[in-house]
N, C-alpha and C. Protein backbone atom coordinates (compact mmCIF):
# COMPACT_ATOMS: atom_id res chain seq x y z
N UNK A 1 1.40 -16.73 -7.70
CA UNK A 1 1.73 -15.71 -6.73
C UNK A 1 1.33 -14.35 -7.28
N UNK A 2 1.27 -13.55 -6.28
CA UNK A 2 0.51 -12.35 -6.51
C UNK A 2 1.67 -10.89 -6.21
N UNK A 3 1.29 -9.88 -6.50
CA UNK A 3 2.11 -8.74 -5.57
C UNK A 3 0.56 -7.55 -5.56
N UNK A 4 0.63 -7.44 -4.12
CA UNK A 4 -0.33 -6.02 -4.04
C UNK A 4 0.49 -4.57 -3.99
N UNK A 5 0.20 -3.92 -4.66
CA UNK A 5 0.68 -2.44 -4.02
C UNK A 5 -0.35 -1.99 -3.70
N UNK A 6 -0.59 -1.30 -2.17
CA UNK A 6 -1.53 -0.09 -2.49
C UNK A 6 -0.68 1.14 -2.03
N UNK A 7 -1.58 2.17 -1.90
CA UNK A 7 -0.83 3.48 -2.16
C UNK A 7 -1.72 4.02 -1.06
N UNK A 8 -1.66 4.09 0.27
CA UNK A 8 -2.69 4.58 1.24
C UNK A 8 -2.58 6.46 1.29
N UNK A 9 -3.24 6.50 2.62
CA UNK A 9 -2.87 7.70 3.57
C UNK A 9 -1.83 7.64 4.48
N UNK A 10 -1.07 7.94 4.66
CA UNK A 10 0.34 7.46 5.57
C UNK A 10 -0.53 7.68 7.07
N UNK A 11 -1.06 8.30 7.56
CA UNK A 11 -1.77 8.25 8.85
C UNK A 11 -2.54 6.65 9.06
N UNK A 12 -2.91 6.53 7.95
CA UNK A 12 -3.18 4.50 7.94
C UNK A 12 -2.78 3.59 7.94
N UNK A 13 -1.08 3.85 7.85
CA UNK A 13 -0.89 2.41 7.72
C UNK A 13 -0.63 1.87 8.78
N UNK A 14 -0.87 2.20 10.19
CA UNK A 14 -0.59 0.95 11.07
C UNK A 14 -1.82 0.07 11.03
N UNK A 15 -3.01 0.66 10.86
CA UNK A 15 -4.09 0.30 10.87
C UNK A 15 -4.34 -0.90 9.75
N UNK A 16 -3.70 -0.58 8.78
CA UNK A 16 -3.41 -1.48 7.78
C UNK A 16 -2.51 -2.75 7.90
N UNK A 17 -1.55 -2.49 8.64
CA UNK A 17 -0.28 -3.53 8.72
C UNK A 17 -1.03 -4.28 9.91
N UNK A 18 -2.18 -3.66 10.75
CA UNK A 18 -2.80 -4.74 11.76
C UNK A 18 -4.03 -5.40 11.08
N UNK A 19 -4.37 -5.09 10.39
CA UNK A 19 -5.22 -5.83 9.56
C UNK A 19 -4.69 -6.92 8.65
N UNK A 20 -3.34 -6.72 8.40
CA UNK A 20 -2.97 -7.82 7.35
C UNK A 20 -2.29 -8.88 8.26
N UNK A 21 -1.56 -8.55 9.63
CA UNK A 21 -1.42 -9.44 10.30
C UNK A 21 -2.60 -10.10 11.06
N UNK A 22 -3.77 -9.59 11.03
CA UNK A 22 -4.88 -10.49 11.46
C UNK A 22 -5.61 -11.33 10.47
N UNK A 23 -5.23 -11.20 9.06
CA UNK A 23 -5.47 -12.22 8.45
C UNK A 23 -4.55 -13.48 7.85
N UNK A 24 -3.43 -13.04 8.49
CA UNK A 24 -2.04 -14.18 8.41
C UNK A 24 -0.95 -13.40 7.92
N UNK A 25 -1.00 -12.17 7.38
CA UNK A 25 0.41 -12.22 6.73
C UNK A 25 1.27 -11.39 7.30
N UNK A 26 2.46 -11.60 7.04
CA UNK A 26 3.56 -10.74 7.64
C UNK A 26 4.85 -10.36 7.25
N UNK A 27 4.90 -9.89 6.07
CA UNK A 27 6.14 -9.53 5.18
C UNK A 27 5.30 -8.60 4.39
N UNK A 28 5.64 -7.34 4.45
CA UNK A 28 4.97 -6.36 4.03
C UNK A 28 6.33 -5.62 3.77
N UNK A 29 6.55 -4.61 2.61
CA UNK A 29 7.72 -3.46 2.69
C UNK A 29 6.62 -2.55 2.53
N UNK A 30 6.95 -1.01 3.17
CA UNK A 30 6.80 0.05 2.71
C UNK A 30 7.80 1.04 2.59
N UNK A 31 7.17 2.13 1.57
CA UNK A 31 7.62 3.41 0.69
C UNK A 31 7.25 4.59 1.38
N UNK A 32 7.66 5.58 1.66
CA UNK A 32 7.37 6.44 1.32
C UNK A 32 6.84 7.64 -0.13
N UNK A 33 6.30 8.15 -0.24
CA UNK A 33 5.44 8.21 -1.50
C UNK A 33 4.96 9.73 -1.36
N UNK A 34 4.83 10.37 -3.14
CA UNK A 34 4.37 11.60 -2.92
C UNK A 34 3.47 11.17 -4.16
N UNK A 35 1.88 11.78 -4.14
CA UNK A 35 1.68 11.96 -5.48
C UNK A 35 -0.01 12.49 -5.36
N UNK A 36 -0.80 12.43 -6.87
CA UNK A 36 -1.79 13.29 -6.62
C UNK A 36 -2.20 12.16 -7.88
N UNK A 37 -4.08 12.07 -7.24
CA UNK A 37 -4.75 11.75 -8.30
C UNK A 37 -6.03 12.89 -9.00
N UNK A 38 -7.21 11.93 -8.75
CA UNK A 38 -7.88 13.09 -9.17
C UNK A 38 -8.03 14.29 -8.22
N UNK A 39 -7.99 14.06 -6.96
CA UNK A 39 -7.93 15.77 -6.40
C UNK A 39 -6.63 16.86 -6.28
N UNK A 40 -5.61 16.73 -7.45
CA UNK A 40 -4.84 17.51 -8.20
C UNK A 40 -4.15 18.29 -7.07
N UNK A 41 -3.93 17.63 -5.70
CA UNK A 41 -3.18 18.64 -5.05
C UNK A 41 -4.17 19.81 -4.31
N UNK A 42 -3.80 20.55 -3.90
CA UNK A 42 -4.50 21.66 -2.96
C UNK A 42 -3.43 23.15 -2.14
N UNK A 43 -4.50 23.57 -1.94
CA UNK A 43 -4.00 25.01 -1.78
C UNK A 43 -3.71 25.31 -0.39
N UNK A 44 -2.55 26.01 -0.27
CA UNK A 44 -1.94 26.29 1.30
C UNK A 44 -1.62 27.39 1.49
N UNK A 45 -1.81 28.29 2.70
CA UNK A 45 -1.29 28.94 3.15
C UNK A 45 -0.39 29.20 4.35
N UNK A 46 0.98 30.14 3.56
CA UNK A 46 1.88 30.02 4.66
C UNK A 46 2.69 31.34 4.71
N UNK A 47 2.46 31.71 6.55
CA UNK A 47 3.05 33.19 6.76
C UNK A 47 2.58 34.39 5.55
N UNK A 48 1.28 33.95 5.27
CA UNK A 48 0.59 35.52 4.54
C UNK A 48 0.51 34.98 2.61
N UNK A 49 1.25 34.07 2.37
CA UNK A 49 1.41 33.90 1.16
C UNK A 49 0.66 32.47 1.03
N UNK A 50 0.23 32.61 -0.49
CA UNK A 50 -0.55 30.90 -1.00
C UNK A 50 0.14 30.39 -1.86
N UNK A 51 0.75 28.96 -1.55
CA UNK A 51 1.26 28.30 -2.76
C UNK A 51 0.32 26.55 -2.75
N UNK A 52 0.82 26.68 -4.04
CA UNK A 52 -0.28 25.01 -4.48
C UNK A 52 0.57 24.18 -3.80
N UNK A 53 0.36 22.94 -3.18
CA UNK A 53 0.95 21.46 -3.25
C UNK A 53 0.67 20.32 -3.86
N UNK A 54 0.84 20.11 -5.24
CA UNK A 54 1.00 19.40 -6.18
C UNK A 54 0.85 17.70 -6.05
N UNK A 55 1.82 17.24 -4.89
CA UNK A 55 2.06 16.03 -4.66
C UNK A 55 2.36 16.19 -3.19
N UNK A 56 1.03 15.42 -2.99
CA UNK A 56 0.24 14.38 -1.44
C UNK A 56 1.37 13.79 -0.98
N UNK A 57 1.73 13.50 0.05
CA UNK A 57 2.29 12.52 1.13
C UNK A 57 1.23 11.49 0.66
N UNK A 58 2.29 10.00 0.64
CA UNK A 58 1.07 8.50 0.51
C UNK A 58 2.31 8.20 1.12
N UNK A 59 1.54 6.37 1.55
CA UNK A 59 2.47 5.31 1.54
C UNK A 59 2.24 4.29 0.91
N UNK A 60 3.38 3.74 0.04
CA UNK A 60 3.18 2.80 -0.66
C UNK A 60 3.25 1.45 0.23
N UNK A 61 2.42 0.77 0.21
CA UNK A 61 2.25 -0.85 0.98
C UNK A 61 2.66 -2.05 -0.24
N UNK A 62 3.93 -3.05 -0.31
CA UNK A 62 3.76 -3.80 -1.12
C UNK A 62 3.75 -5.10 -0.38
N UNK A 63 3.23 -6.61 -1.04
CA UNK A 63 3.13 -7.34 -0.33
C UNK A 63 2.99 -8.20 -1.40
N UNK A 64 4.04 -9.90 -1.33
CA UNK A 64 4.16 -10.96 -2.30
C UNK A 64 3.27 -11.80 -1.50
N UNK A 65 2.29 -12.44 -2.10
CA UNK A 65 1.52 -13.48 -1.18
C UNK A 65 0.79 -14.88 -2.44
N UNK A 66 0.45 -15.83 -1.68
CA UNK A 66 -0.01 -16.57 -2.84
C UNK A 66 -1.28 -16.16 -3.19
N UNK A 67 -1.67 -16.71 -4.35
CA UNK A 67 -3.24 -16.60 -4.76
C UNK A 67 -4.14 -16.89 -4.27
N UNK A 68 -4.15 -17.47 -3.11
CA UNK A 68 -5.56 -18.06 -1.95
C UNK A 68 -5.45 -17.09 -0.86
N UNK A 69 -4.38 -16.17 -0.66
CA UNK A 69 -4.48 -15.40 0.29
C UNK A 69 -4.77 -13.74 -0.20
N UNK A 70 -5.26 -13.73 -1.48
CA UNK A 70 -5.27 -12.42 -2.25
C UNK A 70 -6.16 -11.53 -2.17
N UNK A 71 -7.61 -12.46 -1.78
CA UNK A 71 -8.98 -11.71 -1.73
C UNK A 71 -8.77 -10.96 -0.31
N UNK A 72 -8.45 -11.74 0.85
CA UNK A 72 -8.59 -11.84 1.99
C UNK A 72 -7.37 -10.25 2.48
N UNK A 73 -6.49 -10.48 1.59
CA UNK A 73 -5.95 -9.20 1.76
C UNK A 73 -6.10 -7.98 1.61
N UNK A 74 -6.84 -8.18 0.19
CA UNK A 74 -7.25 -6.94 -0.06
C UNK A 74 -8.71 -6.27 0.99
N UNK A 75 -9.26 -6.99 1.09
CA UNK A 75 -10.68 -6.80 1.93
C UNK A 75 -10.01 -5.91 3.40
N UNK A 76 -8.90 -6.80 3.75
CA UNK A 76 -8.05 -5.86 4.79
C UNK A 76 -8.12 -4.63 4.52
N UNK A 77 -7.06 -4.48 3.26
CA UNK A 77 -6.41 -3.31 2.86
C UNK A 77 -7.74 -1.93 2.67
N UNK A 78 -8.57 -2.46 2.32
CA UNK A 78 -9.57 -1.88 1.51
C UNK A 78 -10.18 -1.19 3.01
N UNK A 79 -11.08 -2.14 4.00
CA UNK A 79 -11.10 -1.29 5.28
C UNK A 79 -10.49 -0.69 5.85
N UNK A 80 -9.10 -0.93 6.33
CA UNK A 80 -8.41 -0.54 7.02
C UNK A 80 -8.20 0.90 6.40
N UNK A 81 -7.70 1.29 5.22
CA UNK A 81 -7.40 2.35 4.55
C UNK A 81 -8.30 3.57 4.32
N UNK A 82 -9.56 2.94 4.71
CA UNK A 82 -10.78 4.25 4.01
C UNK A 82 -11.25 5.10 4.76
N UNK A 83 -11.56 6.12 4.39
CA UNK A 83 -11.72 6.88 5.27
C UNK A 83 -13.27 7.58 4.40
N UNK A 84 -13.11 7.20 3.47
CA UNK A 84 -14.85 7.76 2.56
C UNK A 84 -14.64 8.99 2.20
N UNK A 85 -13.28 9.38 2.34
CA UNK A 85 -13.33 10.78 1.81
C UNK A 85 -12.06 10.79 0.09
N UNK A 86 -11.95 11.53 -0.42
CA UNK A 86 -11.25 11.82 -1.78
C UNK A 86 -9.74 11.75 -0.86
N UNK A 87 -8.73 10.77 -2.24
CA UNK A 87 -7.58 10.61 -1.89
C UNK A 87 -7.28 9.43 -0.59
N UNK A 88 -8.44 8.17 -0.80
CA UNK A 88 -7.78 7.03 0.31
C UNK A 88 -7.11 6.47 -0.55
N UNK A 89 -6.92 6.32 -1.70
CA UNK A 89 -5.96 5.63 -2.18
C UNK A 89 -6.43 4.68 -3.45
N UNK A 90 -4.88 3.62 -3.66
CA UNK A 90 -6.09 2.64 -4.84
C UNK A 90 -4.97 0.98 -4.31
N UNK A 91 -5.22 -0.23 -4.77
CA UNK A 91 -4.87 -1.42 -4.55
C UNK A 91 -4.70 -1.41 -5.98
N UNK A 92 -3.55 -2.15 -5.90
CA UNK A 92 -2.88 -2.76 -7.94
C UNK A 92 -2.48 -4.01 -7.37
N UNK A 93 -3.18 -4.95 -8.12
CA UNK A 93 -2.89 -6.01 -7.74
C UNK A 93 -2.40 -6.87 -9.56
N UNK A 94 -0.55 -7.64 -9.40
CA UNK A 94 -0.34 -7.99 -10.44
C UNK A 94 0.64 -9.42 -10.46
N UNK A 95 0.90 -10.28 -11.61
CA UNK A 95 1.58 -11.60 -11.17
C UNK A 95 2.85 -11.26 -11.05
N UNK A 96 3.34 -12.57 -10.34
CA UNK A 96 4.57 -12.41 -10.01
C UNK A 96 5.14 -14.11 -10.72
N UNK A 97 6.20 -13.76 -11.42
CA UNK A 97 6.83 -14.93 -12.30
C UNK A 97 7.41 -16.06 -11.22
N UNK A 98 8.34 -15.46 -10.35
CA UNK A 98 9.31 -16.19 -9.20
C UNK A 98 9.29 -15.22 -8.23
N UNK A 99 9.93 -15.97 -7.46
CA UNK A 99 10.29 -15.27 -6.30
C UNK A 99 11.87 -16.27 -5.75
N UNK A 100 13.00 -15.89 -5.16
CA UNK A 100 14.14 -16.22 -4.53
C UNK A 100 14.31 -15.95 -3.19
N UNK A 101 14.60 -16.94 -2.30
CA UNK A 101 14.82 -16.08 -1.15
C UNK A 101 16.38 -15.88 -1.32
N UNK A 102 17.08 -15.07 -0.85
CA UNK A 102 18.77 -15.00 -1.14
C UNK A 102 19.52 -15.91 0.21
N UNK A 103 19.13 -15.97 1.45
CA UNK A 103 19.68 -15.97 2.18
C UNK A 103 19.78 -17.70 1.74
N UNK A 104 18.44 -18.41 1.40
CA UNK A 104 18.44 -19.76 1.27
C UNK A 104 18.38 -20.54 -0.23
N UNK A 105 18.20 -20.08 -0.91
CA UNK A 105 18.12 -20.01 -2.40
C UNK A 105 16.39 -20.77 -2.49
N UNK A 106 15.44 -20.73 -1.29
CA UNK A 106 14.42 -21.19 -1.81
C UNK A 106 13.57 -20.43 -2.92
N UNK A 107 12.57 -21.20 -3.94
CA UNK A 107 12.27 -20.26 -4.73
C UNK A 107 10.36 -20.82 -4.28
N UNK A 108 9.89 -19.76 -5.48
CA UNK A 108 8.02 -20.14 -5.12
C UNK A 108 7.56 -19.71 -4.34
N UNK A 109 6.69 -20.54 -3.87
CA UNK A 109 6.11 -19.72 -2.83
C UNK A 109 6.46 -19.81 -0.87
N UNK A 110 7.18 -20.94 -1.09
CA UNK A 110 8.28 -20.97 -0.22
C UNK A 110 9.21 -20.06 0.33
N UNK A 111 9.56 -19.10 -0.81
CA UNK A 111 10.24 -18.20 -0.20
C UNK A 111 9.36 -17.16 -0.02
N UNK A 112 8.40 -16.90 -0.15
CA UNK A 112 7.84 -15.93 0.52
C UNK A 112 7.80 -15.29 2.08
């Protein structure tokens, strides 16, 4: 089993969450998210004065899925999210030991 995070544009993620349900999946959580990579934030003006904004609005997308459904997700994630410009984001993709469901005590990939 797998876990993806990616870290989009929050204006994307429906676009995203319809892409991952068109390739089967459907248990997704998201985050709300602030942060900055390499384009370090940017400059604003407001009512006559300039201050920096440091840390971007994102949304974090996470998603437990098995290993045959991993490529296929990301290929989603990866279109759905881009926009070709600085700051679409990045995919971390890492293992996952178990998984539990609570309500049923199934474990594996069953409870997914």
């Amino acid at each position: 089993m797998k876990k993806i995070e990616a870290i989009i544009k929050p204006f994307k993620l429906d676009e995203v969450k319809e892409a991952l349900q068109d390739v089967g999946l459907q248990g997704i959580t998201v985050t709300e998210a602030k942060g900055f990579g390499r384009q370090k934030g940017h400059t604003e003006l407001y009512r006559g004065a300039e201050y920096v904004v440091d840390f971007l609005p994102k949304v974090k997308v996470e998603i437990v899925l098995s290993d045959d459904a991993v490529e296929a997700a990301i290929e989603a994630i990866r279109k759905a999210a881009q926009t070709g410009r600085i700051g679409d984001g990045k995919i971390f993709v890492s293992s996952v030991e178990e998984v539990v469901r609570i309500r049923t005590g199934e474990t594996g990939v069953e409870a997914i």
